[in-house]
N, C-alpha and C. Protein backbone atom coordinates (compact mmCIF):
# COMPACT_ATOMS: atom_id res chain seq x y z
N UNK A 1 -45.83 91.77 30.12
CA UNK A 1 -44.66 91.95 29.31
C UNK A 1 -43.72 92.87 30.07
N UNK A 2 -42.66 92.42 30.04
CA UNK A 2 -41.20 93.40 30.77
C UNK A 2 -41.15 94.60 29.88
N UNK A 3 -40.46 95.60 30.48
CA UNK A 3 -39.98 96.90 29.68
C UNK A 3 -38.51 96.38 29.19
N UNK A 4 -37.98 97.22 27.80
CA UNK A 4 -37.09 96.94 27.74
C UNK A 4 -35.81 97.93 28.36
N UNK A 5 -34.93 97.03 29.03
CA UNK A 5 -33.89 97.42 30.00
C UNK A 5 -33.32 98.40 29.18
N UNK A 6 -32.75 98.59 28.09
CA UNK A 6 -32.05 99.75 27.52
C UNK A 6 -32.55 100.77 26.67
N UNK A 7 -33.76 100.68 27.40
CA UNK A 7 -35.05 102.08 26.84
C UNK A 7 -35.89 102.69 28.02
N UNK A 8 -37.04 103.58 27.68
CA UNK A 8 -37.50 103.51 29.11
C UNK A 8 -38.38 102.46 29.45
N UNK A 9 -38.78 102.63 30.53
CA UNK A 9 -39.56 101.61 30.80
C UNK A 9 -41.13 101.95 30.42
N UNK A 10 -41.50 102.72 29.71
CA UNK A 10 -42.47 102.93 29.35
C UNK A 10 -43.11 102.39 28.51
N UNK A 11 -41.45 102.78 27.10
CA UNK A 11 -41.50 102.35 25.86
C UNK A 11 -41.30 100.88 25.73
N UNK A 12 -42.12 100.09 25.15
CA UNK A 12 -42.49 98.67 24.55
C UNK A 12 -42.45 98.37 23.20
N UNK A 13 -41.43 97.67 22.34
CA UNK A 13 -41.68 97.59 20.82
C UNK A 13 -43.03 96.54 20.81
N UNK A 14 -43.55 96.60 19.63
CA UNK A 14 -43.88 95.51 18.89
C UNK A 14 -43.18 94.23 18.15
N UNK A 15 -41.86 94.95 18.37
CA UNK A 15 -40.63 93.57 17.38
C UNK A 15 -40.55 92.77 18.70
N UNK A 16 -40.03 93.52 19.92
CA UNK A 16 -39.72 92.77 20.82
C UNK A 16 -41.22 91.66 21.82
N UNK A 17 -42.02 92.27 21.72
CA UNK A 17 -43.30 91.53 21.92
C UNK A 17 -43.32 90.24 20.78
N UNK A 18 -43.57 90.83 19.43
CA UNK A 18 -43.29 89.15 18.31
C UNK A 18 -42.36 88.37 18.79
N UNK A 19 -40.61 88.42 19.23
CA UNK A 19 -39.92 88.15 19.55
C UNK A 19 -40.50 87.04 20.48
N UNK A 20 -41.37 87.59 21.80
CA UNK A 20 -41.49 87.18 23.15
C UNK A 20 -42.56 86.05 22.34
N UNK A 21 -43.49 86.01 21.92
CA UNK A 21 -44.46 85.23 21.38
C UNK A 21 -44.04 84.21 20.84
N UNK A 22 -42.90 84.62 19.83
CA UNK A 22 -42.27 83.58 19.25
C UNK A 22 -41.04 82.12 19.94
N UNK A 23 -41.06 83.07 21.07
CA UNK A 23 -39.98 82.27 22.25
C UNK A 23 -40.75 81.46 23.13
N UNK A 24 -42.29 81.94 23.33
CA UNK A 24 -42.83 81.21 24.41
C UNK A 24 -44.12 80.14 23.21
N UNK A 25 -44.12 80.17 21.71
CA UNK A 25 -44.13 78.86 21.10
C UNK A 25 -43.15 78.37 20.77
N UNK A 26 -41.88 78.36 20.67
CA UNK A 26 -41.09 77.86 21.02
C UNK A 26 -40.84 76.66 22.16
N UNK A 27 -40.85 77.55 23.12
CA UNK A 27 -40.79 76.54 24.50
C UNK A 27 -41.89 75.56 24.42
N UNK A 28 -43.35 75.74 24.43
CA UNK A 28 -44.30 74.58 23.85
C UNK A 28 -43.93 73.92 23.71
N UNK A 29 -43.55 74.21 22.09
CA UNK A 29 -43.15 73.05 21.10
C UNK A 29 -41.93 72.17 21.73
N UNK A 30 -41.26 72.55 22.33
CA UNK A 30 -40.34 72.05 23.05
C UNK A 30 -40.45 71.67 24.65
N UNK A 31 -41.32 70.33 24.84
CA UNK A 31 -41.44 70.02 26.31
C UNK A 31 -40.27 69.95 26.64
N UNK A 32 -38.88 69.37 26.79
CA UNK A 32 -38.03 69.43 27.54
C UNK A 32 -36.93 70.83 27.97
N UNK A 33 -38.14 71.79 27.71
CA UNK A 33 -37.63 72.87 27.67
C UNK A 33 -38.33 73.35 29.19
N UNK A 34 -39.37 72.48 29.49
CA UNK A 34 -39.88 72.97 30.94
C UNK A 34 -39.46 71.97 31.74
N UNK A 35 -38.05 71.35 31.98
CA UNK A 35 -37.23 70.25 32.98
C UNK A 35 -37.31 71.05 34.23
N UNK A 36 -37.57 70.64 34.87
CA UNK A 36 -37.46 70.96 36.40
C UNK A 36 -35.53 70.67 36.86
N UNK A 37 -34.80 70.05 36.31
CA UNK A 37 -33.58 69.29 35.79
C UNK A 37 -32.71 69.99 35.15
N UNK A 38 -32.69 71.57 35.59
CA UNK A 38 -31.62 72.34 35.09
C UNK A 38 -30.48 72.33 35.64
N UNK A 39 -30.71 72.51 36.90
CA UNK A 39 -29.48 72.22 38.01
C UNK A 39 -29.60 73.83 38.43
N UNK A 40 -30.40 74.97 37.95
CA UNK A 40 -30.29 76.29 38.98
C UNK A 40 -31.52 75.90 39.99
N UNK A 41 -30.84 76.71 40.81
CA UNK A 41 -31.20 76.11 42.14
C UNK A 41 -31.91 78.65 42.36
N UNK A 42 -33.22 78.37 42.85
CA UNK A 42 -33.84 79.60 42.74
C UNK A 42 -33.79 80.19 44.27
N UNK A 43 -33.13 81.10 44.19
CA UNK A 43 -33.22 81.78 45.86
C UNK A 43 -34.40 82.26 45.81
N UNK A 44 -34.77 83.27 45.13
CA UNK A 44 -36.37 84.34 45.37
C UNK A 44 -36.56 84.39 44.13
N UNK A 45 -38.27 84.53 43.96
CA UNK A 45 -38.55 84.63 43.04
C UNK A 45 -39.77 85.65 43.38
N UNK A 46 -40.02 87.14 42.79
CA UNK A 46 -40.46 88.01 43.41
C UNK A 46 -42.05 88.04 41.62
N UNK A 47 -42.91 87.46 42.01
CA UNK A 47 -43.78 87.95 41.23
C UNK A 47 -45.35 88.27 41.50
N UNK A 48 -45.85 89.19 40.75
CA UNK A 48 -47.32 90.27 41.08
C UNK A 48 -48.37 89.08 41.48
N UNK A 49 -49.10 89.69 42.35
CA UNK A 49 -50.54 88.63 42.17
C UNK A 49 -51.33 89.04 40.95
N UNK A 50 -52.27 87.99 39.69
CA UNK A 50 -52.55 88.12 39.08
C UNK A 50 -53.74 87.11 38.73
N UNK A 51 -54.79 87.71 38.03
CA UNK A 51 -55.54 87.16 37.11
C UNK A 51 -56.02 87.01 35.78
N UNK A 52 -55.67 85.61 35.37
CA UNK A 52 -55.83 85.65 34.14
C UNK A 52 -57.19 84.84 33.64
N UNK A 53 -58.24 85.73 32.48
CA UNK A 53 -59.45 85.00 32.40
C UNK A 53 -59.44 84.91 30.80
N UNK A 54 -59.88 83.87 29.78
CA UNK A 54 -60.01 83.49 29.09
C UNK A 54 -61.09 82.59 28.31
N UNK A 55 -62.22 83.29 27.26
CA UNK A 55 -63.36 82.72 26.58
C UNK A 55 -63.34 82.79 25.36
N UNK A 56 -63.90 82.08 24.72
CA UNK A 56 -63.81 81.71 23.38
C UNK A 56 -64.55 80.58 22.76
N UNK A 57 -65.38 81.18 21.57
CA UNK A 57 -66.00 80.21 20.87
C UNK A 57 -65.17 78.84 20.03
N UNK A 58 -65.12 78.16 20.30
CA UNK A 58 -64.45 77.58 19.06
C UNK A 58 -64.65 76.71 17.89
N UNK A 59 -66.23 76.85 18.07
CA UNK A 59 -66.93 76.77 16.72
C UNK A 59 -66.06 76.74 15.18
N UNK A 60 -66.07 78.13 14.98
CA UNK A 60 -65.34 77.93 13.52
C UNK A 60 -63.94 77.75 14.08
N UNK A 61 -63.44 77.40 14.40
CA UNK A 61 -61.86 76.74 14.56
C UNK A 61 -62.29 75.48 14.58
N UNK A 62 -63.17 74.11 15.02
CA UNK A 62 -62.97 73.32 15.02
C UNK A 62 -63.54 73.17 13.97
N UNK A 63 -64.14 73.66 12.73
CA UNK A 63 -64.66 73.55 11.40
C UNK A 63 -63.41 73.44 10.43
N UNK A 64 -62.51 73.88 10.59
CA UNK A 64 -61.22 74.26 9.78
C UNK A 64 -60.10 73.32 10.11
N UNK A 65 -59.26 72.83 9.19
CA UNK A 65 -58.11 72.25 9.35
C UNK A 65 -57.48 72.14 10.64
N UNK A 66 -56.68 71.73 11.31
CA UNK A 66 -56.38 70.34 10.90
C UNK A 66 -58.48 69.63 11.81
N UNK A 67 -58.82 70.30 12.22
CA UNK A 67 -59.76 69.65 12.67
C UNK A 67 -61.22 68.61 11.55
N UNK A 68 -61.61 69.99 11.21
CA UNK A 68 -62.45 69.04 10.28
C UNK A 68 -63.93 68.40 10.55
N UNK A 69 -64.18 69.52 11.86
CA UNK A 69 -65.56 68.59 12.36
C UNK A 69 -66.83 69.37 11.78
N UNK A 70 -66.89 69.83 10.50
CA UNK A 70 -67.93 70.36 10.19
C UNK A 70 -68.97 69.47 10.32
N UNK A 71 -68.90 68.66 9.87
CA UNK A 71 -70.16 67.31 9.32
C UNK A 71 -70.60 66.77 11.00
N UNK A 72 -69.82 66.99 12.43
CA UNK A 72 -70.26 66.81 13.20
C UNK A 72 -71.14 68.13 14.06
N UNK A 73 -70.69 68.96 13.16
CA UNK A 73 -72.00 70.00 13.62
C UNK A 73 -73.59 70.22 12.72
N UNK A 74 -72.93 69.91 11.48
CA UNK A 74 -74.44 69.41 10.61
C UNK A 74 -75.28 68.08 10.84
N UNK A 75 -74.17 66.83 10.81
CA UNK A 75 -75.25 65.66 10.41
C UNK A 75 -74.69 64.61 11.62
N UNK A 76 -74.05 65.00 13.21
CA UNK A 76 -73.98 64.33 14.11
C UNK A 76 -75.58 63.98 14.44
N UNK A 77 -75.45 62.53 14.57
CA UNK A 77 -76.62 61.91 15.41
C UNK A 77 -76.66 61.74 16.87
N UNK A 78 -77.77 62.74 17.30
CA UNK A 78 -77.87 62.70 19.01
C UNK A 78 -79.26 62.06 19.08
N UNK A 79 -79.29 60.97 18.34
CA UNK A 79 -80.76 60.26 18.69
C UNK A 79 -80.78 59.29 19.91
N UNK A 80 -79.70 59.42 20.89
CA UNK A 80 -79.10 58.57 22.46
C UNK A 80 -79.92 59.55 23.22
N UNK A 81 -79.69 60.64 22.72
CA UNK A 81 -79.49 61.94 23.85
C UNK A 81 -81.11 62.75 23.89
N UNK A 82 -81.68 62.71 22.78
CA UNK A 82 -83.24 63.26 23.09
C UNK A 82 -83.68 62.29 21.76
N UNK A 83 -85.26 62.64 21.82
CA UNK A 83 -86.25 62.17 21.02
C UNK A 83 -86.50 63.61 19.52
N UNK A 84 -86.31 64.60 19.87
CA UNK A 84 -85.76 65.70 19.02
C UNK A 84 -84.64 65.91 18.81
N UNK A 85 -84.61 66.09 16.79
CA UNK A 85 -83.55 66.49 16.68
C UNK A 85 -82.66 67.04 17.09
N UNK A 86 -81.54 67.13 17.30
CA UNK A 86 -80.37 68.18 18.00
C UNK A 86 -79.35 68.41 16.79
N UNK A 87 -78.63 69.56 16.98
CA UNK A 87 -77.31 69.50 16.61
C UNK A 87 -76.35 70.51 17.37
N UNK A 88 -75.26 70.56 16.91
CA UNK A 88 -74.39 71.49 18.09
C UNK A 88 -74.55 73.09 17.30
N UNK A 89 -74.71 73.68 17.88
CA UNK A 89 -75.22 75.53 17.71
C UNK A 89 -73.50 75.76 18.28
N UNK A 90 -72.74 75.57 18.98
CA UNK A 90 -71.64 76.77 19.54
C UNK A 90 -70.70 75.30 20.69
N UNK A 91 -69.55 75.64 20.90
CA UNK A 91 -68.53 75.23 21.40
C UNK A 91 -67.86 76.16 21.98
N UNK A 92 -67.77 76.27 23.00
CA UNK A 92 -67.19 77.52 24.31
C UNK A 92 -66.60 76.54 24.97
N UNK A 93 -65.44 77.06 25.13
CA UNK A 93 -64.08 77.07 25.86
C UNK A 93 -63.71 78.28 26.98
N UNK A 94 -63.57 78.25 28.15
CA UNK A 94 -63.19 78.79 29.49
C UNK A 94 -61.76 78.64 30.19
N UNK A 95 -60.90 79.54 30.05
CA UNK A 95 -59.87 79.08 31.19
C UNK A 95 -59.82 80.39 32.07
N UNK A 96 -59.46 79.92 33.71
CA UNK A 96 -58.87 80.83 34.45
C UNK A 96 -57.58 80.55 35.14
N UNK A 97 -56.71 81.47 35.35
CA UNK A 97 -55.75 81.33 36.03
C UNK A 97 -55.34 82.52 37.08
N UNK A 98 -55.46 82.04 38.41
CA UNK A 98 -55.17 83.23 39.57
C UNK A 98 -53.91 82.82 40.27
N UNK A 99 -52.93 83.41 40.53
CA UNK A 99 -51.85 83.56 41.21
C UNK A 99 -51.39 84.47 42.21
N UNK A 100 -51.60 84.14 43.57
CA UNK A 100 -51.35 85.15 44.83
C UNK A 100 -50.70 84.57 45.40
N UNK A 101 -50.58 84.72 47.22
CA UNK A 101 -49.84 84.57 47.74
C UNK A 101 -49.79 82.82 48.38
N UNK A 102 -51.06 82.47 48.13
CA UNK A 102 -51.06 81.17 48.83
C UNK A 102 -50.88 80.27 47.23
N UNK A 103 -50.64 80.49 46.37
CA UNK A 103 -49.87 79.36 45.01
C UNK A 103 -50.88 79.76 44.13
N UNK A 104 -51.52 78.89 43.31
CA UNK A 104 -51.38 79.36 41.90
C UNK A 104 -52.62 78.08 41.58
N UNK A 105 -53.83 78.69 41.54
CA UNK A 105 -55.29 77.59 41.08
C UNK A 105 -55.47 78.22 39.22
N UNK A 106 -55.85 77.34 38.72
CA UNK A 106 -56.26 76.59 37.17
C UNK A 106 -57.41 76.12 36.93
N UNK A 107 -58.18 76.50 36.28
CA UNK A 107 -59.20 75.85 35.94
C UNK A 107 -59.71 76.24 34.72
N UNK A 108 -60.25 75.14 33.93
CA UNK A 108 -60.66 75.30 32.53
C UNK A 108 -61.85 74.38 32.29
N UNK A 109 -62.63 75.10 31.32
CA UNK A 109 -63.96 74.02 31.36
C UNK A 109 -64.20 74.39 29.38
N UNK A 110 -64.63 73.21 29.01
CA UNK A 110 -65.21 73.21 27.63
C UNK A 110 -66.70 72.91 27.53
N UNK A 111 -67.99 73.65 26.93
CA UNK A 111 -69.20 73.31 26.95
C UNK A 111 -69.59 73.33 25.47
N UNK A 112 -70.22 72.36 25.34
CA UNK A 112 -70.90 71.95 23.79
C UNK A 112 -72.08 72.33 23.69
N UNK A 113 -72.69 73.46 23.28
CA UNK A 113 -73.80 73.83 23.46
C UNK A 113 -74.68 73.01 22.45
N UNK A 114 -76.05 72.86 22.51
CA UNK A 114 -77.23 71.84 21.36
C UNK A 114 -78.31 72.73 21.36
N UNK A 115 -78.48 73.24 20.30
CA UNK A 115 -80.32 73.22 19.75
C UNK A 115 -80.40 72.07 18.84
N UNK A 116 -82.20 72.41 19.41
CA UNK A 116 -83.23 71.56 18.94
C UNK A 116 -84.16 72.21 18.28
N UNK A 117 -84.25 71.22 17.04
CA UNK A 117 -85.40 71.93 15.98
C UNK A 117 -86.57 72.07 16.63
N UNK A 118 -87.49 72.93 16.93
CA UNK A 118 -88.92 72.97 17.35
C UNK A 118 -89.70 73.02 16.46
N UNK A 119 -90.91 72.18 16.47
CA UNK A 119 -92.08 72.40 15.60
C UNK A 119 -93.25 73.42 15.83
N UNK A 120 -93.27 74.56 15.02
CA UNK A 120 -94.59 75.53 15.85
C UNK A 120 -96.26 74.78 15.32
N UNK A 121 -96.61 74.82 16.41
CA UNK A 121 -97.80 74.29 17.05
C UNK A 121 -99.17 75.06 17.44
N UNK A 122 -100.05 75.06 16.71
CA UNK A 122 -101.35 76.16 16.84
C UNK A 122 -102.12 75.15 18.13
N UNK A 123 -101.67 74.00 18.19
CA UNK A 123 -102.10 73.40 19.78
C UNK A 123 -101.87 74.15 21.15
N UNK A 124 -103.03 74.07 21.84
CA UNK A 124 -102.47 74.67 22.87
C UNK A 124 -101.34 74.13 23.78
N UNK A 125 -100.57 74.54 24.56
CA UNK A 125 -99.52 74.11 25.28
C UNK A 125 -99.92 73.41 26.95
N UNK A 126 -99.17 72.11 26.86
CA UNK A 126 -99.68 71.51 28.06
C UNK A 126 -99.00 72.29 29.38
N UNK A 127 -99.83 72.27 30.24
CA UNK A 127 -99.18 72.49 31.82
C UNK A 127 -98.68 71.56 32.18
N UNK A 128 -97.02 71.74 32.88
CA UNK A 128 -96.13 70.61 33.10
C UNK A 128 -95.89 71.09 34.87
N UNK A 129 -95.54 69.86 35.12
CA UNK A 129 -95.29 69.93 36.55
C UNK A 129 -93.80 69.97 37.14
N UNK A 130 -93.03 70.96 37.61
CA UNK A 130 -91.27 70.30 37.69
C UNK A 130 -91.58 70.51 39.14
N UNK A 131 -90.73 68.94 39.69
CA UNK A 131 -90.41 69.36 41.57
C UNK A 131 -89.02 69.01 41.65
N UNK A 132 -88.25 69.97 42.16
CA UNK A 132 -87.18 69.39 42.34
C UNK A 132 -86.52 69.03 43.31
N UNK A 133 -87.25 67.46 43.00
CA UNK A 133 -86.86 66.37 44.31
C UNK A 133 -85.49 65.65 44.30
N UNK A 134 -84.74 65.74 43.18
CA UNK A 134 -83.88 64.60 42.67
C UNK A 134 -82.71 65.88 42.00
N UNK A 135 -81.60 65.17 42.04
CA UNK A 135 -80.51 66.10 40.75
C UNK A 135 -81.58 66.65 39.45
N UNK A 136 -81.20 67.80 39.14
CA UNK A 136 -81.22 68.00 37.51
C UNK A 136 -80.47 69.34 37.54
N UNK A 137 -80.39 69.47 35.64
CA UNK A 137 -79.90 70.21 35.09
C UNK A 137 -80.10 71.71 34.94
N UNK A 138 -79.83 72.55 35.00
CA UNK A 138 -80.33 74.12 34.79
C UNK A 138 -79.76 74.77 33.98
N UNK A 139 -79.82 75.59 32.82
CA UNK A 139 -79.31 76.78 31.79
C UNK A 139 -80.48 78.10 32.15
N UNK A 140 -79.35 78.69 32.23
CA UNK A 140 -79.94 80.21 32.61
C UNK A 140 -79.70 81.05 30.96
N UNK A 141 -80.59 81.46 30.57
CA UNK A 141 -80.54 82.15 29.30
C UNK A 141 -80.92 83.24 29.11
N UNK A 142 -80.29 84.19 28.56
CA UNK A 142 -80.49 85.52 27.54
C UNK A 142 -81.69 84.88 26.75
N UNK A 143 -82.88 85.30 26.57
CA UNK A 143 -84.02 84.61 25.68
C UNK A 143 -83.93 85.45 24.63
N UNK A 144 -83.89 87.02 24.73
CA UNK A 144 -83.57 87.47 23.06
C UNK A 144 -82.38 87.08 22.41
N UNK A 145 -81.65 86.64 22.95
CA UNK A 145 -80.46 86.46 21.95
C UNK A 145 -79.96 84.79 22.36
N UNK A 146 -80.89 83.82 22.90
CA UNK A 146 -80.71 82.92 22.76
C UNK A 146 -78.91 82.17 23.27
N UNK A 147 -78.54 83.31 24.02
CA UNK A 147 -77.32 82.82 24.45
C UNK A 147 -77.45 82.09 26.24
N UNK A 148 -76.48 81.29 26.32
CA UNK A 148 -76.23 80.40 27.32
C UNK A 148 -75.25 81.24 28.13
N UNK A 149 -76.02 82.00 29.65
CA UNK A 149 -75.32 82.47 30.11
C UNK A 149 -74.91 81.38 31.78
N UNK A 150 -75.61 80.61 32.07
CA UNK A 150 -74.70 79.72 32.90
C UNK A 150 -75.44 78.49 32.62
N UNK A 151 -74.45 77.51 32.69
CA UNK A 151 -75.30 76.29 32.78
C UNK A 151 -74.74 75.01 34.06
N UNK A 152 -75.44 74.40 34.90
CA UNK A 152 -74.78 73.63 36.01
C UNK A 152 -76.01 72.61 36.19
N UNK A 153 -75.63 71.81 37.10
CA UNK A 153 -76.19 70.56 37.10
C UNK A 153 -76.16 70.65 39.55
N UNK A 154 -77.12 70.27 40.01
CA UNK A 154 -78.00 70.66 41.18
C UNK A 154 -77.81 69.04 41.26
N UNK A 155 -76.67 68.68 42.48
CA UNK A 155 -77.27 67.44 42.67
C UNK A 155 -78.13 67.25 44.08
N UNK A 156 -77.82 68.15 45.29
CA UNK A 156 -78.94 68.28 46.12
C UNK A 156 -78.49 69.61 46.56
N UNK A 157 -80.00 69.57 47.40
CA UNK A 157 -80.42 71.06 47.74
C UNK A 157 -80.37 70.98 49.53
């Protein structure tokens, strides 16, 4: 956010920040408001290197209006996708944006996270064999708190 020119530059309102928020949904809402087709023509354009990082559940937002996907987090059928029940536990959303001297990289990723109901079992547990000869999948997890701290897919080694 800029300082404002006829104060110090220290001082920042809050009116003038709403203001700025309200101008840049504005522009959104208004694609022909980002025309390349103005006709100013830019001598210099002098701006900071920067990073911008961005996470977020969006779980309860896509539960709520205009969306509406509650019933696809309760009673979606993933009987394609495993032989155990599933349903979706969490929806995480990722964006980054870095801007230096060589231009300006973007990247954004959305992950649908799934549990599965487990049945507890006084059977003993089989010994399984993994080699990893072929692509597969990996989630690295927080086990007390059951959170998904990376997840990627290994197609060779």
């Amino acid at each position: 956010m800029l300082p404002n020119e006829e104060h110090d530059e220290k001082k920042v309102t809050l009116e003038g920040e709403r203001k700025f928020d309200q101008f840049l949904a504005q522009q959104v809402a208004t694609p022909k408001s980002f025309s390349t087709k103005t006709g100013i023509k830019l001598k210099t354009l002098y701006i900071p290197k920067f990073n911008i990082e961005f996470e977020a559940s969006l779980s309860e937002i896509l539960q709520e209006p205009p969306f509406f996907m509650k019933s696809a987090f309760l009673k979606a059928d993933f009987s394609n996708l495993s032989r155990e029940p599933l349903q979706i536990s969490d929806v995480i959303h990722k964006a980054v944006i870095k801007v230096d001297e060589s231009g300006t990289e973007a990247a954004a990723a959305t992950a649908v996270i799934m549990s599965r109901c487990i049945k507890v079992s006084n059977e003993p547990k089989k010994e399984h064999q993994f080699i990893a000869n072929r692509p597969f999948g990996l989630i690295i997890m927080h086990e007390p708190t059951e959170t998904v701290l990376f997840m990627g897919k290994v197609n060779h080694l």
